[in-house]
Protein backbone atom coordinates (compact mmCIF):
# COMPACT_ATOMS: atom_id res chain seq x y z
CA UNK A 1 -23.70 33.90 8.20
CA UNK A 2 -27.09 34.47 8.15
CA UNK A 3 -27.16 33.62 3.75
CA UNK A 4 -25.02 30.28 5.11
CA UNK A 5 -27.99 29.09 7.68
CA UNK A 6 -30.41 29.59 4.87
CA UNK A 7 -28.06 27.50 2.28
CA UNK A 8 -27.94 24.51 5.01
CA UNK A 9 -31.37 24.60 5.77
CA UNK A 10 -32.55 25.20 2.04
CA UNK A 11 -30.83 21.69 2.25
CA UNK A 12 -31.99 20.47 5.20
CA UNK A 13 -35.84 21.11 3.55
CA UNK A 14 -34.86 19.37 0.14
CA UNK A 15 -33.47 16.77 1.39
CA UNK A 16 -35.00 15.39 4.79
CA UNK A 17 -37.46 13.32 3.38
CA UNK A 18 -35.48 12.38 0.36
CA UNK A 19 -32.33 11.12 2.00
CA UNK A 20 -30.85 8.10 0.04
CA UNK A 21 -30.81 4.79 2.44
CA UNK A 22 -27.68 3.97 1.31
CA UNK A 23 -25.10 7.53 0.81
CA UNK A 24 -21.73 6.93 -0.68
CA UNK A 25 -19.80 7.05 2.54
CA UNK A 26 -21.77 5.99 5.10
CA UNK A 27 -21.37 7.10 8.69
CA UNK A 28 -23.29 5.22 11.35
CA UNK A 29 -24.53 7.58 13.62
CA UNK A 30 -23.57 7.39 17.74
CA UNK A 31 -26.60 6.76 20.33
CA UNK A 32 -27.42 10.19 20.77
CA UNK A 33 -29.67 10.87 17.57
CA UNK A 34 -29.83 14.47 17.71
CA UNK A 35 -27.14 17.39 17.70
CA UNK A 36 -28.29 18.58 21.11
CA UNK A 37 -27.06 16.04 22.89
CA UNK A 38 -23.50 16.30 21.61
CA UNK A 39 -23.62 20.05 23.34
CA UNK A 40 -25.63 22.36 25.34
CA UNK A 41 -24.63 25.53 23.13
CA UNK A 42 -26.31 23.92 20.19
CA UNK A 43 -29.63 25.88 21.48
CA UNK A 44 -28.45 28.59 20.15
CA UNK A 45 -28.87 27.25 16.55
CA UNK A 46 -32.73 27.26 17.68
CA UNK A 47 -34.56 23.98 18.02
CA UNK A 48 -34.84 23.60 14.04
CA UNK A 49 -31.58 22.49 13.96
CA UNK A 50 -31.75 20.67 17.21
CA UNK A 51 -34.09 17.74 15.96
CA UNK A 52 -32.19 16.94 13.00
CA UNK A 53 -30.44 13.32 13.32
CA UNK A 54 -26.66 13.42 13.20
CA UNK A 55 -26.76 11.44 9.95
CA UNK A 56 -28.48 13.71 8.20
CA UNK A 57 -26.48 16.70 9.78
CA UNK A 58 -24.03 15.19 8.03
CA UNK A 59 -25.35 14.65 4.42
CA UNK A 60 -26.29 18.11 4.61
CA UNK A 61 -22.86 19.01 4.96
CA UNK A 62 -21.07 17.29 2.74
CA UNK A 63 -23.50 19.10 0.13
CA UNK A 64 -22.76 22.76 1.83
CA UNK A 65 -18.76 21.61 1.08
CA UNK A 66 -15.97 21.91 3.05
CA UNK A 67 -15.49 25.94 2.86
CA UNK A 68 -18.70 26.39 4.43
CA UNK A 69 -18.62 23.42 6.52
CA UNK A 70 -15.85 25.62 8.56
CA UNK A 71 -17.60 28.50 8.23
CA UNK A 72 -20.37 26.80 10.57
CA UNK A 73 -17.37 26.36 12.95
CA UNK A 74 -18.50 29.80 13.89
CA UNK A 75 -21.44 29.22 14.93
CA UNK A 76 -21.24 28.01 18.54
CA UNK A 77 -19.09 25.75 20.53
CA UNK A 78 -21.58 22.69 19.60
CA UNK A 79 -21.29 23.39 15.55
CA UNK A 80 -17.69 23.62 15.96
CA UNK A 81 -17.17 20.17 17.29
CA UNK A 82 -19.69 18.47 15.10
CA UNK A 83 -18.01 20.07 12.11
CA UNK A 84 -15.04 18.62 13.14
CA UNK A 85 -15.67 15.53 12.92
CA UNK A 86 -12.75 13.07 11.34
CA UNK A 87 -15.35 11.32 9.57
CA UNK A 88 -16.70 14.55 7.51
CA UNK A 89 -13.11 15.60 6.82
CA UNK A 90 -12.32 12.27 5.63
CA UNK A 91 -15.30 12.38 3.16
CA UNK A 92 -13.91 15.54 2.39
CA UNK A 93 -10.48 14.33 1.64
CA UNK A 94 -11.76 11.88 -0.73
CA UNK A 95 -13.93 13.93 -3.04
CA UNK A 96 -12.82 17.49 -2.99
CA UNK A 97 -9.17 17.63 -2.61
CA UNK A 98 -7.37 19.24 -5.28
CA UNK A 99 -4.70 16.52 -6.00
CA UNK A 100 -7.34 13.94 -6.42
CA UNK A 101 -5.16 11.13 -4.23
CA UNK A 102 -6.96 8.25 -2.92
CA UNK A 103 -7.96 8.25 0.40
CA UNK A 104 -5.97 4.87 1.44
CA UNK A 105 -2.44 7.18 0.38
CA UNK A 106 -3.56 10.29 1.69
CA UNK A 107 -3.82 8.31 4.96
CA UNK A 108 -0.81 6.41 4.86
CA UNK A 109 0.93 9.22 3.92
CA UNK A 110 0.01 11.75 6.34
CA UNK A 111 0.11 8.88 9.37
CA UNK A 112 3.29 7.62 8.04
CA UNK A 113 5.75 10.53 6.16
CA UNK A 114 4.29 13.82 7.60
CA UNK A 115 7.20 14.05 10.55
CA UNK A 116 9.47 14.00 7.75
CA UNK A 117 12.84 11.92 7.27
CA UNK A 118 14.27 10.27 9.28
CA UNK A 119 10.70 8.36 9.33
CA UNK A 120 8.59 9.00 12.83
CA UNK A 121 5.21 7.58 12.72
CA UNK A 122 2.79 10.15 13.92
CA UNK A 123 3.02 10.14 17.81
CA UNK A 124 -0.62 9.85 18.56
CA UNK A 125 -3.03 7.33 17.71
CA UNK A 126 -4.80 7.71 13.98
CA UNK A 127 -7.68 8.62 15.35
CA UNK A 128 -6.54 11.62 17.18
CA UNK A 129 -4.95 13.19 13.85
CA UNK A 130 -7.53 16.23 12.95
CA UNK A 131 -8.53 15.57 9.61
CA UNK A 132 -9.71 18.76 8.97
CA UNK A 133 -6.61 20.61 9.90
CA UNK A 134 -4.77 17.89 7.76
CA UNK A 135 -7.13 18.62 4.83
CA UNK A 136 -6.51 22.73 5.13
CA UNK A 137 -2.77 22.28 4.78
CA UNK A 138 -3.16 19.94 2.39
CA UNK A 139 -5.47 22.48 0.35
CA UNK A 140 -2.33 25.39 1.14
CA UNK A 141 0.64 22.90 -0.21
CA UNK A 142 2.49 24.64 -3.27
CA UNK A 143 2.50 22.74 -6.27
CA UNK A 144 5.90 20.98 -6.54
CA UNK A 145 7.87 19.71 -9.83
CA UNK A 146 8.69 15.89 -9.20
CA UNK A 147 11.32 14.15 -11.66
CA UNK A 148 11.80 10.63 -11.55
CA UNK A 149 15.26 9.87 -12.35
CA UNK A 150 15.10 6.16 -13.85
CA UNK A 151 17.87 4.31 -15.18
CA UNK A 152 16.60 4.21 -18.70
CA UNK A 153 14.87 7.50 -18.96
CA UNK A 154 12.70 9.93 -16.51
CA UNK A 155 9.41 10.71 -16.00
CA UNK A 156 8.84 14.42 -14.92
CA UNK A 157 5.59 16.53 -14.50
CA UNK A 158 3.68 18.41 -12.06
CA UNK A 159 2.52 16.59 -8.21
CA UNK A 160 -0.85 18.20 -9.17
CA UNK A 161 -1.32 16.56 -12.14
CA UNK A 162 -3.09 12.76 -12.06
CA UNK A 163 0.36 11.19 -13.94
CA UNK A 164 3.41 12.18 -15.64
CA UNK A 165 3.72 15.22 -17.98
CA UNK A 166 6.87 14.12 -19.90
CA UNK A 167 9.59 11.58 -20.70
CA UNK A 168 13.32 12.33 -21.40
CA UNK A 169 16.37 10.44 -21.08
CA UNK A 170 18.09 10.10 -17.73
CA UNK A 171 20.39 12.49 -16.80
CA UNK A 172 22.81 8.84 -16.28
CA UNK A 173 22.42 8.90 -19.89
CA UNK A 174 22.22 12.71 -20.88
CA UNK A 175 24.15 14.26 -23.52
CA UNK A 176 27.96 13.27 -23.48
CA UNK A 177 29.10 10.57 -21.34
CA UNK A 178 32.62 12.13 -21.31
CA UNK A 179 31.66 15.77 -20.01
CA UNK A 180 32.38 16.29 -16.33
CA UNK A 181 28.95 15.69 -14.01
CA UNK A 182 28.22 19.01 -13.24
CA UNK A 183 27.84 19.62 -17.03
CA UNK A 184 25.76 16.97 -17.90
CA UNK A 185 23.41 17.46 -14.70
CA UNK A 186 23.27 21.20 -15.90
CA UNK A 187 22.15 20.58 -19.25
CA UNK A 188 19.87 17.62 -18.05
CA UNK A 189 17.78 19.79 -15.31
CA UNK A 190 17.62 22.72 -17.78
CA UNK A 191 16.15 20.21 -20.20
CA UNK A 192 13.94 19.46 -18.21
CA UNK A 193 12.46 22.66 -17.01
CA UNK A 194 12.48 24.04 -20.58
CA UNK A 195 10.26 21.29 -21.54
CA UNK A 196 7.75 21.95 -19.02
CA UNK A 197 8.45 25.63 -19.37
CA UNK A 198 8.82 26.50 -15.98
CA UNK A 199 11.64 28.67 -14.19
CA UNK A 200 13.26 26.51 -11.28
CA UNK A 201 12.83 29.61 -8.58
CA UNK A 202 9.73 29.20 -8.45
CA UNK A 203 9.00 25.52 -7.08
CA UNK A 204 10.52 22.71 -4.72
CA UNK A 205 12.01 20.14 -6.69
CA UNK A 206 11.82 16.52 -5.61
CA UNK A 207 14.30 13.96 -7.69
CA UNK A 208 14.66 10.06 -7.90
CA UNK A 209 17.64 8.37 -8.56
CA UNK A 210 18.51 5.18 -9.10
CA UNK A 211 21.32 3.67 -7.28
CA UNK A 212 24.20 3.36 -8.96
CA UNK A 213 26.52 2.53 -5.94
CA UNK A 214 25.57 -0.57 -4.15
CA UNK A 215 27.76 -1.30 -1.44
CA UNK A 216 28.67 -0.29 1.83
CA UNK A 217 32.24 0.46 1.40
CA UNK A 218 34.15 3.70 1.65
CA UNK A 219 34.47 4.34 -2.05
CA UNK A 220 30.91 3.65 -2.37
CA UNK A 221 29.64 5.91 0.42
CA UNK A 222 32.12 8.65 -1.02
CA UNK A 223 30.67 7.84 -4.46
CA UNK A 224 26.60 8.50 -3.52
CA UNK A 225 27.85 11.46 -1.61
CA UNK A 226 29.73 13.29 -4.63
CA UNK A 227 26.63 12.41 -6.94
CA UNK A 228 24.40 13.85 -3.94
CA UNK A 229 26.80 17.15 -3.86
CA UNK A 230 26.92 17.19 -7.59
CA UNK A 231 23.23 17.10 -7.69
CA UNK A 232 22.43 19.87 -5.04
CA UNK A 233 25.20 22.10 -6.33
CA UNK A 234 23.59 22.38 -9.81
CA UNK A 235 20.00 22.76 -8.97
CA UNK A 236 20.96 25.14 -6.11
CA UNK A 237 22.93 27.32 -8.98
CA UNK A 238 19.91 26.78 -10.94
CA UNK A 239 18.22 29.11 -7.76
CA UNK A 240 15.84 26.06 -7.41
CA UNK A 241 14.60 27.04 -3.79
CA UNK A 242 14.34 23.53 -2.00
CA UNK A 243 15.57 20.06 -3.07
CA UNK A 244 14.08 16.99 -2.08
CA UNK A 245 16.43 13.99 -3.71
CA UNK A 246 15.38 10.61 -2.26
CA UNK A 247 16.08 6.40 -3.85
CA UNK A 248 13.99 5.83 -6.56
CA UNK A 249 13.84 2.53 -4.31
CA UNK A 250 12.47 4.09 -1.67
CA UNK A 251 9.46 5.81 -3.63
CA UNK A 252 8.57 2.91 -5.25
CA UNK A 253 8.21 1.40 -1.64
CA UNK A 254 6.02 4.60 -0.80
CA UNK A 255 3.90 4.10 -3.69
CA UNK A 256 2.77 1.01 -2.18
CA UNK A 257 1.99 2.24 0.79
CA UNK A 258 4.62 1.11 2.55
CA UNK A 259 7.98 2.29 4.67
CA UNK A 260 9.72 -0.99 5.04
CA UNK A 261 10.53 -4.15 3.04
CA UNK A 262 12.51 -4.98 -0.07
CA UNK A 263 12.32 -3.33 -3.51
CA UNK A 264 13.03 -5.49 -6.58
CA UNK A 265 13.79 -2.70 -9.25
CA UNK A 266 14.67 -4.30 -12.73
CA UNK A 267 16.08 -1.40 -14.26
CA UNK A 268 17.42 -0.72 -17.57
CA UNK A 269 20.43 -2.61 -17.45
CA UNK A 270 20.46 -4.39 -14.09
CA UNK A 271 18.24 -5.42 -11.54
CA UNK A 272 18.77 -4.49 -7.70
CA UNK A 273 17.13 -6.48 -4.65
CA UNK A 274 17.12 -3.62 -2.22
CA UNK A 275 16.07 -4.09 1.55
CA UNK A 276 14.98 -0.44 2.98
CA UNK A 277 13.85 -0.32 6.45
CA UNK A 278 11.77 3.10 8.16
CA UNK A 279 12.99 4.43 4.80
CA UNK A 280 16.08 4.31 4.46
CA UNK A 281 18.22 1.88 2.28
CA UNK A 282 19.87 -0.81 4.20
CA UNK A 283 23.06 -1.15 2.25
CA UNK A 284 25.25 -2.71 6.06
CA UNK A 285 23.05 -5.34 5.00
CA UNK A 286 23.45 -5.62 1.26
CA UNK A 287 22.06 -4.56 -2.14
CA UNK A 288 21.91 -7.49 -4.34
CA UNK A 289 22.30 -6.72 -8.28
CA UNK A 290 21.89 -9.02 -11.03
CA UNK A 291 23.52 -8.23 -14.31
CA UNK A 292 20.79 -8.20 -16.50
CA UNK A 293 17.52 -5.96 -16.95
CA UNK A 294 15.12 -4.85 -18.92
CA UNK A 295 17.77 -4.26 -22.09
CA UNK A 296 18.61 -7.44 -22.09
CA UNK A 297 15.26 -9.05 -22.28
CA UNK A 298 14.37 -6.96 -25.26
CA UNK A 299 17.33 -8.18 -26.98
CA UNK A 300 16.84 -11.84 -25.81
CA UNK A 301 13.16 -11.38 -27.44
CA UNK A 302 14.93 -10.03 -30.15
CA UNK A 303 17.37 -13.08 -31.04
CA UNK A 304 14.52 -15.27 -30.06
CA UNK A 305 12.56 -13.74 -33.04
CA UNK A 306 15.43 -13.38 -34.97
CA UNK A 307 15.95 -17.59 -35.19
CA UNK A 308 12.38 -17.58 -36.49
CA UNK A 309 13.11 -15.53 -39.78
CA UNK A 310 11.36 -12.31 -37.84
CA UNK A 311 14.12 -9.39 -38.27
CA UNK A 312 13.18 -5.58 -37.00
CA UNK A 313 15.17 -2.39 -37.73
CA UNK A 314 14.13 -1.21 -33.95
CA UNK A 315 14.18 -2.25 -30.88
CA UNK A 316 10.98 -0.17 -30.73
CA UNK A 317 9.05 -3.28 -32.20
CA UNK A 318 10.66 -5.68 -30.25
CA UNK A 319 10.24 -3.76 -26.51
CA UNK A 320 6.41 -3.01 -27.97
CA UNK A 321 6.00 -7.01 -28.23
CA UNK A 322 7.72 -7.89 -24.95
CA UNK A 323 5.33 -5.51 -23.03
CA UNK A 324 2.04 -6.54 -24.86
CA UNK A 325 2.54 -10.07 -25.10
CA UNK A 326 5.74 -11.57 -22.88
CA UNK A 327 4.59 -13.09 -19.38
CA UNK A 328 6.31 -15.11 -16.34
CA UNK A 329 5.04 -18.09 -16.62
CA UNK A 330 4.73 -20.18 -12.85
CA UNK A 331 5.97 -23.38 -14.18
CA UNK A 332 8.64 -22.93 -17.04
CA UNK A 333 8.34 -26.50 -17.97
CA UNK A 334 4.76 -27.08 -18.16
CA UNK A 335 4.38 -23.91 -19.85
CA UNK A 336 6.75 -25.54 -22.42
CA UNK A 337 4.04 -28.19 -23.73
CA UNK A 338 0.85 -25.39 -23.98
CA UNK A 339 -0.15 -23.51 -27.06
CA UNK A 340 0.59 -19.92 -26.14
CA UNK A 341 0.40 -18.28 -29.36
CA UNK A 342 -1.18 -14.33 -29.47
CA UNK A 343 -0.97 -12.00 -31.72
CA UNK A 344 -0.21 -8.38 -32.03
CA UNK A 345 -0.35 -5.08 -34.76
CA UNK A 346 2.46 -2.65 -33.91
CA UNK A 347 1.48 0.46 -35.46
CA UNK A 348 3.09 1.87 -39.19
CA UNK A 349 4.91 -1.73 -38.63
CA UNK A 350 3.06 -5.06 -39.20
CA UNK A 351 1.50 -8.36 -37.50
CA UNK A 352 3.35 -10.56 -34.67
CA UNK A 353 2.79 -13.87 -33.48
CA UNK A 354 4.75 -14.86 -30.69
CA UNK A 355 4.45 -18.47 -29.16
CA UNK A 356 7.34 -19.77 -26.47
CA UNK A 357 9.18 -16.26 -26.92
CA UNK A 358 5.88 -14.91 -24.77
CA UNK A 359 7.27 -16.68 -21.54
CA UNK A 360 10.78 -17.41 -22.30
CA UNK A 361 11.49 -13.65 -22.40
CA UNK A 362 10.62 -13.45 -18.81
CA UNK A 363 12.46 -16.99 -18.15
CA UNK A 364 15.81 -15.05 -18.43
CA UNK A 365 15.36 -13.42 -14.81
CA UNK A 366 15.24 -16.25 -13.34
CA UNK A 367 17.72 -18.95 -15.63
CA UNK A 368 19.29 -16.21 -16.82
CA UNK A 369 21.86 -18.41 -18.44
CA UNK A 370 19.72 -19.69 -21.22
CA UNK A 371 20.63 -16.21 -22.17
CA UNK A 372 23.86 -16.19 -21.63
CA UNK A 373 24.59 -14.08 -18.83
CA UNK A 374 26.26 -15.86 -15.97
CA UNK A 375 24.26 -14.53 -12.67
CA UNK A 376 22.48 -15.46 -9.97
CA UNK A 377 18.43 -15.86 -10.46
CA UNK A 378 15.86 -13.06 -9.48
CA UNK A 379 14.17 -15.82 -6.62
CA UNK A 380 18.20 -16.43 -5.26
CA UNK A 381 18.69 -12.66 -5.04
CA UNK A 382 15.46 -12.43 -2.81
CA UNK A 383 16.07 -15.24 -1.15
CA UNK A 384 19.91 -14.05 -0.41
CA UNK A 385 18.74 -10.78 0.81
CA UNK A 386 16.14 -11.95 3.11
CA UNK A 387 18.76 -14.30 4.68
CA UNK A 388 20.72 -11.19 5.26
CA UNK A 389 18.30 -9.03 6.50
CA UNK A 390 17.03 -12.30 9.45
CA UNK A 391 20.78 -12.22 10.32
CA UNK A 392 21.44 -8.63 10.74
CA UNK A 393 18.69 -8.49 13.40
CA UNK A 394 17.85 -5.15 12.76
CA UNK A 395 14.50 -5.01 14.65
CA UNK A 396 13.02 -7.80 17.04
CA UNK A 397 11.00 -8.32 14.27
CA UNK A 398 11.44 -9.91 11.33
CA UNK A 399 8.42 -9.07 9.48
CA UNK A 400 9.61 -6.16 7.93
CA UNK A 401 11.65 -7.88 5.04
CA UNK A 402 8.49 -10.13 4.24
CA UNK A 403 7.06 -7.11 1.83
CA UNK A 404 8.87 -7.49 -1.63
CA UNK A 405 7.64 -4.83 -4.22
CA UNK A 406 7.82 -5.05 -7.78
CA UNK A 407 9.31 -1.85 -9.29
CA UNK A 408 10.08 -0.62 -13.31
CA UNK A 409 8.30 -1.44 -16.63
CA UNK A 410 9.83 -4.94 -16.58
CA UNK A 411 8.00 -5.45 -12.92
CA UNK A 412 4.73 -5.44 -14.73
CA UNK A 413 4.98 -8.73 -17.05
CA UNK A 414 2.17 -10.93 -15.75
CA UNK A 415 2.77 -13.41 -13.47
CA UNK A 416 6.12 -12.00 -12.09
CA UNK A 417 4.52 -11.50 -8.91
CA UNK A 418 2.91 -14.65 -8.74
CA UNK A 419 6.23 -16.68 -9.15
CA UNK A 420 7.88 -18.01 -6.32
CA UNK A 421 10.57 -15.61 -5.67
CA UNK A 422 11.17 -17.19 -2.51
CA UNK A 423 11.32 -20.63 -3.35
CA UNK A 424 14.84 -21.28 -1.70
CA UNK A 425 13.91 -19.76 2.13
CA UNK A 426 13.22 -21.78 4.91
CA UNK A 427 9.85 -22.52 5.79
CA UNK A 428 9.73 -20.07 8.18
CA UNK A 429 11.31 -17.52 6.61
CA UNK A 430 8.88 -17.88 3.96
CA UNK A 431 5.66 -17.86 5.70
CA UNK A 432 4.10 -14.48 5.50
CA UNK A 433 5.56 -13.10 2.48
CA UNK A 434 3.29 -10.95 0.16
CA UNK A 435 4.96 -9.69 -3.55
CA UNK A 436 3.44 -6.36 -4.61
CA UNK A 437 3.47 -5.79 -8.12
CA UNK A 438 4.67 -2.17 -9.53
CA UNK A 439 1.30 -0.07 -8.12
CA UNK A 440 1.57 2.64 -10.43
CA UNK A 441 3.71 0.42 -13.32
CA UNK A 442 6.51 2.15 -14.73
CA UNK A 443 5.84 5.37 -13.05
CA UNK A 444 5.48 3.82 -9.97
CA UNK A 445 8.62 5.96 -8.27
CA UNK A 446 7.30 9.52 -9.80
CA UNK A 447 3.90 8.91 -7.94
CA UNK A 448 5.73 7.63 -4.48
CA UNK A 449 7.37 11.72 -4.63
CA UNK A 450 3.67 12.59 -5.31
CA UNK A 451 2.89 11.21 -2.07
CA UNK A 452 5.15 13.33 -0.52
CA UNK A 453 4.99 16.42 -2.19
CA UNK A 454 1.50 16.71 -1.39
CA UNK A 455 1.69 16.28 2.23
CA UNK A 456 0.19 18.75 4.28
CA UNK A 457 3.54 19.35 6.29
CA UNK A 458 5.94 19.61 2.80
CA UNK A 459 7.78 20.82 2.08
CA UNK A 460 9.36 20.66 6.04
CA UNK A 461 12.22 18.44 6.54
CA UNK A 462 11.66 16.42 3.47
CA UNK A 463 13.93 19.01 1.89
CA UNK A 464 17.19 20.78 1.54
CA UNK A 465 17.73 24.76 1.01
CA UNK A 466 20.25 26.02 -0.68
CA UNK A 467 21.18 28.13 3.06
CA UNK A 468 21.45 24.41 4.28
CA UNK A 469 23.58 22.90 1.89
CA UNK A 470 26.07 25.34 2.06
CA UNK A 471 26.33 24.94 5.50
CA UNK A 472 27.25 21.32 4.71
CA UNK A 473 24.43 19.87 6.49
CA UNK A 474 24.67 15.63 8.16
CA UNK A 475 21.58 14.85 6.71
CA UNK A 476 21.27 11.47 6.61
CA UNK A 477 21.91 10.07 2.87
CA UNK A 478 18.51 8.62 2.18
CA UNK A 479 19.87 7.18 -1.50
């Protein structure tokens, strides 16, 4: 301890009359201006330490770091309340946790998701949460293997790692579409972990998947719960020791820092409207799905091209164009009369100019019979879901719903989330309503299971043992 008092005030020397004005995270310091006044034990640290100015107390400690920060806990009752102090630990939380998550989701997350599913906002006020406790378990959380499901092909990696490791197909698509489930999910999951050569014993697991079964009927519920069975049954088999499976919609609603509103996912081959509320995916009140998605607005770009003499081999080229170039434009028939042309090199392929094909593309969601397909329009969807979700009168308020959030590669053309998806509400309906587009783009799901596997109380009630399962647990389906 002794070696530790020298360290802080080796610091406290070097740094007292070099102090910057303005520190990265500034804390404004309370009336009392020096340590003694917080406690009468803080004569014990001699009066060296008692003349020091709270400010720089704490400059000095985020330089000792946090290990020896709570060290100094030891100290005396006085140095154990200073060192707690949220606003250290939050400092701390921003620059030295391991995960290297921003502060604004580490708080959401642990104020919001660390009581587990069903949601329960943390019981106390935010500012009675001990950050420092928080940023010990956080520090103690086991490394977890998160794999986005996705409807055209997952993203899997490590929560420890900044993004994504890895891309496969999706285990929707895996190997052959005749072999029973439990095959394909086999082959898919040991796929999966071969490729990121890892054994499955030796981490929790936490899986998106995409809806596939929309409504609220029997055969639907019985549907999600044989995929849900199917699921555990394999990766419990596998000897994975704790499975976390949760709506791809749902992360993607985490990922923006939020636990209620409506996700619109354009998938691979359809798009959903799907209104989740405290988490969990509303479908008494109705999924809406469009019959079109991002598959069909590469091969609208395609045909588009094609009419112009431009013919490809892939529809690598073509999906490469629609997500450099292709935008939403706000007003389609305005847009029509501008000079839009841009150009692109695709790699090992050529030159592209695209002109009218840039915005038309995008068109589709919304007229999507200038394509062809005979469906509703992405603003009618919304606009049909939010009328559901005021009638159902879920909560006394009706705010909820007024979040939409963009999710999938297709989310992130340009000026989707500035078009008026809401165009056909009510003026009061309308007022209020904020469009998020896709926070983390196409992997914006895999990082909303990041959020969860790295909080300080997972893996808890977030997920499912293989002892649980076969007791047939009610667990609420959350997918």
């Amino acid at each position: 301890m002794s070696t530790l008092l020298r360290k802080v005030w080796g610091s406290v020397s070097n740094r007292m009359c070099s102090a910057s004005p303005n520190p990265p995270f500034r804390i404004s310091s309370p009336s009392s201006s020096s340590i003694a006044a917080t406690s009468s034990d803080s004569s014990s640290l001699g009066a060296l330490f008692d003349s020091i100015p709270l400010d720089i107390l704490l400059q000095i400690l985020r330089l000792v770091g946090p290990k020896d920060t709570i060290k100094l806990g030891c100290l005396s009752r006085a140095w154990r309340l200073f060192v707690s102090d949220n606003r250290l630990w939050i400092y701390f939380l921003q620059n030295y946790q391991r995960h290297g998550d921003p502060w604004d989701s580490v708080f959401f997350a642990e104020l919001n998701l660390r009581a587990g599913y069903p949601l329960q906002p943390f019981p106390s006020h935010s500012r009675e949460l001990s950050f420092m406790h928080i940023y010990g378990q956080r520090a103690q959380v086991p490394g977890s293997v998160i794999i986005d499901g996705g409807s055209g092909y997952c993203k899997f990696g490590w929560s420890k790692y900044a993004c994504p490791s890895g891309r496969s197909a999706t285990f929707l698509e895996f190997g052959n579409i005749e072999s029973p489930m439990y095959s394909r999910l086999r082959h898919f999951f040991a796929t999966i972990y071969s490729r990121m050569q890892v054994r499955p014993t030796t981490q929790p697991l936490i899986l998106s998947i995409p809806l596939c079964h929309y409504d609220d009927t029997d055969s639907a519920k019985a549907s999600r719960r044989q995929l849900k069975d199917a699921i555990h049954t394999v990766l419990f088999d596998m000897n994975v020791p704790a499975v976390c499976a949760v709506s791809q919609a749902t992360l993607a609603l985490f990922a923006a820092r939020r636990t209620s509103g409506i996700v619109v996912n354009i998938g691979f081959q359809v798009t959903s409207v799907v209104p989740i509320l405290n988490g969990k995916v509303m479908h008494k009140v109705g999924v809406e799905v469009i019959g079109l998605g991002a598959l069909k607005l590469t091969g609208y770009l395609r045909e588009l091209l094609q009419q112009n003499n431009i013919n490809f081999e892939s529809l690598y080229t073509v999906r490469t164009l629609k997500e450099n170039l292709c935008y939403v434009a706000a007003d389609y028939k305005t847009e029509l009369s501008k000079d839009t042309r841009a150009s692109l090199e695709v790699p090992a392929v050529g030159w592209f100019t695209l002109s009218k094909e840039r915005f038309q593309t995008g068109e589709i969601l919304f007229q999507p019979r200038i394509a062809g397909v005979r469906a509703m329009g992405l603003h009618q969807a919304v606009a049909l879901c939010m009328d559901h979700c005021h009638a159902a009168e879920l909560t006394g308020d009706d705010a909820w719903f007024k979040t939409i959030v963009l999710s999938g590669g297709t989310g992130c053309l340009p000026g989707l989330a500035e078009k008026e998806l809401h165009e056909t509400l009510s003026p009061s309906l309308a007022n209020g309503i904020k469009v998020i587009p896709p926070p983390h783009g196409a992997d914006t799901a895999w990082f909303g299971a990041k959020f969860i596997s790295n909080l300080s109380t997972f893996p808890g009630s977030w997920c499912m043992t293989k002892k649980q399962f076969r007791r047939k647990s009610k667990a609420n389906i959350m997918w």
